[in-house]
N, C-alpha and C. Protein backbone atom coordinates (compact mmCIF):
# COMPACT_ATOMS: atom_id res chain seq x y z
N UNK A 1 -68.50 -24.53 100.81
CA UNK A 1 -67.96 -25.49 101.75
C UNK A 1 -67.77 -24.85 103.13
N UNK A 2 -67.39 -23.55 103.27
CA UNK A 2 -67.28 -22.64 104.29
C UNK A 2 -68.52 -22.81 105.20
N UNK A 3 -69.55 -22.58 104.25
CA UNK A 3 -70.75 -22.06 104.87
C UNK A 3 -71.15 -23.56 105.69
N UNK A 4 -70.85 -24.74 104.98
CA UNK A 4 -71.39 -25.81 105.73
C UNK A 4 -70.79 -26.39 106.73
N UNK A 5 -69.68 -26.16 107.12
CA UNK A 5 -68.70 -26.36 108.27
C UNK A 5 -69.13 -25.32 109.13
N UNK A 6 -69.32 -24.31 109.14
CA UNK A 6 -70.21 -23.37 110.20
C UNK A 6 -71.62 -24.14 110.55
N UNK A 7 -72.03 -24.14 109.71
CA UNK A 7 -73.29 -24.69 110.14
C UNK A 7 -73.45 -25.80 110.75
N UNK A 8 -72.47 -26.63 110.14
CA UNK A 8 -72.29 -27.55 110.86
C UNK A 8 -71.94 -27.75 112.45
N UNK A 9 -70.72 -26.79 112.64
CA UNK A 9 -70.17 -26.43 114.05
C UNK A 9 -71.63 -25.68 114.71
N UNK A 10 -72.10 -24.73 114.49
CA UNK A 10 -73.28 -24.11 115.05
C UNK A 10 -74.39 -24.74 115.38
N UNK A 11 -74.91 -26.42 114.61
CA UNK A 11 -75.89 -27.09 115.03
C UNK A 11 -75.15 -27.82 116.08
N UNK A 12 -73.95 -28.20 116.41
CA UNK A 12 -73.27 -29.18 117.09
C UNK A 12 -72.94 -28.89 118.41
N UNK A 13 -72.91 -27.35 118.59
CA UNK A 13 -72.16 -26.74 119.76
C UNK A 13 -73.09 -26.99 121.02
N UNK A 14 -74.59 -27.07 121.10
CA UNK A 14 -74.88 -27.32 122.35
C UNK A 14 -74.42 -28.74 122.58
N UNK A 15 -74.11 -29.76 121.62
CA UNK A 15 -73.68 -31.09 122.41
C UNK A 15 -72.69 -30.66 122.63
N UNK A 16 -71.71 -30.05 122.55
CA UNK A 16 -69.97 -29.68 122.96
C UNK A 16 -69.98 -29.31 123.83
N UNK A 17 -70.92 -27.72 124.29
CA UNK A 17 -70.93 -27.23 125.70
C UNK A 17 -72.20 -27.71 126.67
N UNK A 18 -72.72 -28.52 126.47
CA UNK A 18 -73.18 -29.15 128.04
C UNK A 18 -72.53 -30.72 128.20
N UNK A 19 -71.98 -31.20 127.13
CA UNK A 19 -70.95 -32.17 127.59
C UNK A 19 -71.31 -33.10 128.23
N UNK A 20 -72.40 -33.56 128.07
CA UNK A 20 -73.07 -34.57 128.97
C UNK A 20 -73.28 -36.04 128.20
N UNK A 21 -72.97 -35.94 127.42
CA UNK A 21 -73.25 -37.29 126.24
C UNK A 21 -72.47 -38.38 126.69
N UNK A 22 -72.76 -39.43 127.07
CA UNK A 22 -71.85 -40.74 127.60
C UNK A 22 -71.83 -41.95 127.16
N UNK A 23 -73.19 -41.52 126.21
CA UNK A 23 -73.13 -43.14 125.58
C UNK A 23 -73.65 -43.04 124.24
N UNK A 24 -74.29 -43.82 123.83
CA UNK A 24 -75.15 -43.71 122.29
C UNK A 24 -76.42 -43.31 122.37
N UNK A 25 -77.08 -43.72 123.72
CA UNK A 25 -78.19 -43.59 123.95
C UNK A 25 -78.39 -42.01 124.54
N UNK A 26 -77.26 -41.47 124.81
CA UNK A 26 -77.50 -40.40 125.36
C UNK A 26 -77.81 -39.08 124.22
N UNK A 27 -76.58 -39.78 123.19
CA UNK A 27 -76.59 -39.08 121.89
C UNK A 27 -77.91 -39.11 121.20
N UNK A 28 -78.72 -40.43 121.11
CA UNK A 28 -79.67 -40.55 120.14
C UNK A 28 -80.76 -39.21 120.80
N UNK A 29 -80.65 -39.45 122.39
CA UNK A 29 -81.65 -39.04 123.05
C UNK A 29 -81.85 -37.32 122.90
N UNK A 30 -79.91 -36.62 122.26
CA UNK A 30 -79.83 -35.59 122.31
C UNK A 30 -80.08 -34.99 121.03
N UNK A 31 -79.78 -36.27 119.52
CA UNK A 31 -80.35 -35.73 118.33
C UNK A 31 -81.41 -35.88 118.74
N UNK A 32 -82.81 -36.81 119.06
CA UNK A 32 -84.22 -36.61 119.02
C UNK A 32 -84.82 -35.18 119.27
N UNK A 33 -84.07 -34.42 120.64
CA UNK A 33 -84.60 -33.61 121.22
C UNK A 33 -84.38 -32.59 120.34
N UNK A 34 -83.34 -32.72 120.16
CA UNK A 34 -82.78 -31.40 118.78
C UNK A 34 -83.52 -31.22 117.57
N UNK A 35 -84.21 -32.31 116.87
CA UNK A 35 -84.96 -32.53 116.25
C UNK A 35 -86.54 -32.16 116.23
N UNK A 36 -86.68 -32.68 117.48
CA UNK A 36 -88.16 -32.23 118.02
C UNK A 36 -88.48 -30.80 118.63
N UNK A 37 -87.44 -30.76 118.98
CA UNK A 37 -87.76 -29.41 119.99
C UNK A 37 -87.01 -27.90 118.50
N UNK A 38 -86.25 -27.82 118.43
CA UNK A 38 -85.44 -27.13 116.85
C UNK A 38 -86.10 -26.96 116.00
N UNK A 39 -85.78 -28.05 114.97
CA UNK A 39 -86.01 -28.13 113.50
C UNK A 39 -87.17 -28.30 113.41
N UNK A 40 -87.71 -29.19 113.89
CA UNK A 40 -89.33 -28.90 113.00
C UNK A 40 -90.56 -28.17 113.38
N UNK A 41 -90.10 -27.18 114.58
CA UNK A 41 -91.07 -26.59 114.75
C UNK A 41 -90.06 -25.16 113.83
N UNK A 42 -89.04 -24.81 113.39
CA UNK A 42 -88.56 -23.93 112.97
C UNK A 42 -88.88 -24.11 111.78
N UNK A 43 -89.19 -25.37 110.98
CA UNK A 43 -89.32 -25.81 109.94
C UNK A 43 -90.88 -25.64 109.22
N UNK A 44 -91.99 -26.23 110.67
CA UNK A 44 -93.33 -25.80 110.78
C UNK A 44 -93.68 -24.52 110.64
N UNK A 45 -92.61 -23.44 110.88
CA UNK A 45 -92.89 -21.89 110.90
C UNK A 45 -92.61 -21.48 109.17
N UNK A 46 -91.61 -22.15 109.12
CA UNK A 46 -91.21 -21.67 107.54
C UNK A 46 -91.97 -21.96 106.38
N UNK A 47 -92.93 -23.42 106.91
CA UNK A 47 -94.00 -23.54 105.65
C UNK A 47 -94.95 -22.74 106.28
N UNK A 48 -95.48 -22.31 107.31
CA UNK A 48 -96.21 -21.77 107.50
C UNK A 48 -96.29 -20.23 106.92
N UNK A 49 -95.06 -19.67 107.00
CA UNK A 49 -94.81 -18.47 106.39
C UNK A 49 -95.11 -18.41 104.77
N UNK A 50 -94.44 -19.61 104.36
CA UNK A 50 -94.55 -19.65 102.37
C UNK A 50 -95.71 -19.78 102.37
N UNK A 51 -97.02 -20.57 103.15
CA UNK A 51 -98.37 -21.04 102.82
C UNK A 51 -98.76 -19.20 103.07
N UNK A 52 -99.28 -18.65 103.57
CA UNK A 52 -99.52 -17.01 104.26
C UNK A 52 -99.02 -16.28 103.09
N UNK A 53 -97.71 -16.36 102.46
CA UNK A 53 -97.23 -15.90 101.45
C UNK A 53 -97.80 -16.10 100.37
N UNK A 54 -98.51 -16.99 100.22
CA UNK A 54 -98.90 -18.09 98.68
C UNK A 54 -100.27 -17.24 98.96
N UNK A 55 -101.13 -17.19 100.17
CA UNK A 55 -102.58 -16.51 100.07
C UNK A 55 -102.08 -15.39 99.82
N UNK A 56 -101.18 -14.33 100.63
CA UNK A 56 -101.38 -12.52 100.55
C UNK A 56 -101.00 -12.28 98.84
N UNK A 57 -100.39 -13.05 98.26
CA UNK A 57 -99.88 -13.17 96.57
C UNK A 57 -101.04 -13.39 95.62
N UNK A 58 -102.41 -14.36 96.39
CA UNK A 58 -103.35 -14.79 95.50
C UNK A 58 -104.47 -14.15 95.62
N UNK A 59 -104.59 -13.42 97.06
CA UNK A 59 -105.54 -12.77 97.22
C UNK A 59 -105.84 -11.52 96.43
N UNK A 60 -104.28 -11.06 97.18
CA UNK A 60 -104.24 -8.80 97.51
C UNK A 60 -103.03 -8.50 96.34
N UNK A 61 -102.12 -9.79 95.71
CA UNK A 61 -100.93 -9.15 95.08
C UNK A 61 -101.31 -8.98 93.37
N UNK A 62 -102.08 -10.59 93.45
CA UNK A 62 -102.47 -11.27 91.48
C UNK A 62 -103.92 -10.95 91.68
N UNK A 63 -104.82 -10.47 92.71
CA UNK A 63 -106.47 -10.36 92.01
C UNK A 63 -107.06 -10.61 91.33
N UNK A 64 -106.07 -9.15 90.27
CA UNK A 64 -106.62 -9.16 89.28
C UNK A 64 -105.93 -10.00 87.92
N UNK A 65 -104.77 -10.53 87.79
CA UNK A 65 -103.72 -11.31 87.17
C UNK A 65 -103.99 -12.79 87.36
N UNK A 66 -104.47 -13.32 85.85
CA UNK A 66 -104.52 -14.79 86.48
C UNK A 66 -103.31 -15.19 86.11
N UNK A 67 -102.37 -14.97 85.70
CA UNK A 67 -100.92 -15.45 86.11
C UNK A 67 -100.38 -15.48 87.04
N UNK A 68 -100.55 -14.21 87.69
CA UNK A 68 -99.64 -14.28 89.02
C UNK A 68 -100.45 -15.23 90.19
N UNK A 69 -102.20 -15.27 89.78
CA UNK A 69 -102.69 -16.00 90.67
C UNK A 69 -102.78 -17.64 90.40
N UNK A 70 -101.89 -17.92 89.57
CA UNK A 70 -101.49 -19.29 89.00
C UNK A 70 -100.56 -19.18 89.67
N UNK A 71 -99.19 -18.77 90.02
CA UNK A 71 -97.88 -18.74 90.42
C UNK A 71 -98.29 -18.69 92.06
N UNK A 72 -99.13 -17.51 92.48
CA UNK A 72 -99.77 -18.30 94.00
C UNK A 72 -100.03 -19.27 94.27
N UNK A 73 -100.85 -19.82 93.75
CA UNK A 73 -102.03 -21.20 94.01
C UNK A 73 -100.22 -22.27 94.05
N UNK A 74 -99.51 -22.17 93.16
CA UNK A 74 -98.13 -23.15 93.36
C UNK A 74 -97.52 -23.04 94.50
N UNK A 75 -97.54 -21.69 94.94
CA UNK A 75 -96.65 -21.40 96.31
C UNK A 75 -97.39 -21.81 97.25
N UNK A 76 -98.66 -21.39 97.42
CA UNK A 76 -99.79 -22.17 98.41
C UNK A 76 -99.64 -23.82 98.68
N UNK A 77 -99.33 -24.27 97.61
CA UNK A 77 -99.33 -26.11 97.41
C UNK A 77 -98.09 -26.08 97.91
N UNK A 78 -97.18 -25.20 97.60
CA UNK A 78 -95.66 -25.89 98.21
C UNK A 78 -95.78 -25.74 99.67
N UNK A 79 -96.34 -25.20 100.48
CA UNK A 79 -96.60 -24.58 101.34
C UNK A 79 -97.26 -25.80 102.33
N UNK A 80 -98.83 -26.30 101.40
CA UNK A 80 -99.28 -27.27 102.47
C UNK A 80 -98.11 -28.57 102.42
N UNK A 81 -97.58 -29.01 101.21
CA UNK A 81 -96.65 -30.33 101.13
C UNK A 81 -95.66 -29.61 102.04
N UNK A 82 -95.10 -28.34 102.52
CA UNK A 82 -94.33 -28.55 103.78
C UNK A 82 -94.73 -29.41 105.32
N UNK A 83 -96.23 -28.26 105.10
CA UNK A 83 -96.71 -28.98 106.53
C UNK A 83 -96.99 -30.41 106.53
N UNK A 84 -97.03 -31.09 105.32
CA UNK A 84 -97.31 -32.35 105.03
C UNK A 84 -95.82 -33.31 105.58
N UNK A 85 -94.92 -32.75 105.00
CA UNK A 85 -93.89 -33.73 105.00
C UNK A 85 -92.80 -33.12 107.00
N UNK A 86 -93.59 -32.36 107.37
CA UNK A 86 -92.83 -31.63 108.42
C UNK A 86 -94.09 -32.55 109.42
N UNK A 87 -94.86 -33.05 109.23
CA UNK A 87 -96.10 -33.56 110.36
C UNK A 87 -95.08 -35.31 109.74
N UNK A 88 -95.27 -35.73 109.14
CA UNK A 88 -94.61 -37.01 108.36
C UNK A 88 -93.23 -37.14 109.19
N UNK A 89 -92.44 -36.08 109.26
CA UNK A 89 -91.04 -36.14 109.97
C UNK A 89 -91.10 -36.26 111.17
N UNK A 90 -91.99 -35.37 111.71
CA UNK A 90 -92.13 -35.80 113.64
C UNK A 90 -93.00 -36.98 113.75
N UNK A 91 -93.66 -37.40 113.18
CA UNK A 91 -94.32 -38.94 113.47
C UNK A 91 -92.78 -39.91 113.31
N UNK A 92 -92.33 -40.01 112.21
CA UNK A 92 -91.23 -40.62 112.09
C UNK A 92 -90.55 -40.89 113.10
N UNK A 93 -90.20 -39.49 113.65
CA UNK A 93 -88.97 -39.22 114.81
C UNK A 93 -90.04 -39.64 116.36
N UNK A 94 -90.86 -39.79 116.49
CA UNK A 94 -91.69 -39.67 117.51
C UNK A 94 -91.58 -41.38 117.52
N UNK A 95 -92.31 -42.45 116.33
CA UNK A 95 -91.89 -43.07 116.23
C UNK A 95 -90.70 -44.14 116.46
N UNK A 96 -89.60 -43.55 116.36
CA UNK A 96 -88.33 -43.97 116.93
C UNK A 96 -87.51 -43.80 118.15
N UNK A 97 -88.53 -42.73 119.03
CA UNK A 97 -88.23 -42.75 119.97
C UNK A 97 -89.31 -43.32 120.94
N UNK A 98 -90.03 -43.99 120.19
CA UNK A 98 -90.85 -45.09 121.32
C UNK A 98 -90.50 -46.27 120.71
N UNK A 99 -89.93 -46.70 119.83
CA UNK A 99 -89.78 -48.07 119.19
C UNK A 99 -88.01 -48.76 119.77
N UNK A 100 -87.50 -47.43 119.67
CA UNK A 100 -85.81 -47.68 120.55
C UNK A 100 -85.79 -47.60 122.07
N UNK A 101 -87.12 -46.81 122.43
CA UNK A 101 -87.19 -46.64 124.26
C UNK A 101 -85.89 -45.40 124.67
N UNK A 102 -85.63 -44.71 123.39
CA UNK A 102 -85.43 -43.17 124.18
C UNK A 102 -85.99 -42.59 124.81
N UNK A 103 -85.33 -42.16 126.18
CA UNK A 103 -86.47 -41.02 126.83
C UNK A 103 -86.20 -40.13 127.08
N UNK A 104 -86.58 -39.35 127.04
CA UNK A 104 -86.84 -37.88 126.70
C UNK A 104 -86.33 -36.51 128.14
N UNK A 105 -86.69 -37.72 129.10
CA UNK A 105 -85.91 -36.68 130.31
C UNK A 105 -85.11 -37.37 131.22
N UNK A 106 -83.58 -37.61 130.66
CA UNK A 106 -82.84 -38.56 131.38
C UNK A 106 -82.52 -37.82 132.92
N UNK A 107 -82.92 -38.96 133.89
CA UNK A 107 -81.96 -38.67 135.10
C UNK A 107 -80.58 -38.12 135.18
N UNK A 108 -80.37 -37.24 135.61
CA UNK A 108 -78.92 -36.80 135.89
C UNK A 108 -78.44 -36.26 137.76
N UNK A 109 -77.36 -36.90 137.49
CA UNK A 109 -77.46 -37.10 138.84
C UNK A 109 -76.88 -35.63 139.32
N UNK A 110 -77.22 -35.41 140.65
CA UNK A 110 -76.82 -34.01 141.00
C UNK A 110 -76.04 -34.34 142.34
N UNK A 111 -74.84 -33.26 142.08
CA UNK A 111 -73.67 -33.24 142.90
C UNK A 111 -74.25 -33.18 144.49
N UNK A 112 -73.53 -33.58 145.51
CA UNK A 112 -73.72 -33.71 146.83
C UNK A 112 -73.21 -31.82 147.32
N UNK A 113 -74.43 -31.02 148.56
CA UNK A 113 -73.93 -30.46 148.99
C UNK A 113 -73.26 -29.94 150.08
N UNK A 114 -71.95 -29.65 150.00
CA UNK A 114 -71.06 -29.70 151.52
C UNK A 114 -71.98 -28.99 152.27
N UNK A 115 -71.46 -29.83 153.60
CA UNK A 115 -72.00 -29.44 154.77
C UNK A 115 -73.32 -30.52 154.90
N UNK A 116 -73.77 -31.00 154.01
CA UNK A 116 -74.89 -31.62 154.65
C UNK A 116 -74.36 -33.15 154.36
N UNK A 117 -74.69 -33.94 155.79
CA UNK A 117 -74.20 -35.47 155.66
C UNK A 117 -75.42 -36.42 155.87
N UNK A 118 -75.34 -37.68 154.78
CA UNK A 118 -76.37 -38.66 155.16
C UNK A 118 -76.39 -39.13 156.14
């Protein structure tokens, strides 16, 4: 329970410290980005790593072992159904942010500087 209240606080903290969230739309606009820009390319790396893992195991580890090169060929498959369901998740999310009309680089307005007058 520890561990998920950290984690929790640790995915949350850039909305806390730039503090810019004002509405719902600002929020949706700030999970999308978090989503898109974060997780699934961190997510894209991690199947990418198990798929790389699943070949150096089937190639150079089981050769000569057709067991262990049975237990590859599984890690290999878990590997592409990542990239499968991680390409599936950003269509989704890509999806919903053209179907709700989130956009992606909100105007923010910038402070006036002294000394200079309209």
């Amino acid at each position: 329970m520890n561990k998920l209240v950290f984690l929790s606080a640790f995915l949350l903290t850039p909305m806390l410290v730039f503090a810019q969230i004002r509405d719902a739309e600002d929020l949706g606009n700030t999970f999308i980005n978090l989503i898109n820009n974060v997780a699934v390319p961190l997510l894209m790396a991690v199947a990418f790593i198990v798929f790389i893992y699943g070949i150096f195991r089937y190639f150079i580890a089981g050769s000569s072992d057709e067991a262990k090169r049975k237990e590859a060929t599984q890690i290999i498959l878990y590997g592409i159904i990542g990239f499968a369901l991680m390409v599936s998740v950003w269509g989704l999310v890509n999806i919903l942010l053209n179907t709700f009309d989130f956009q992606e680089n909100v105007p923010r307005v910038t402070p006036p500087v002294r000394g200079v007058q309209n």
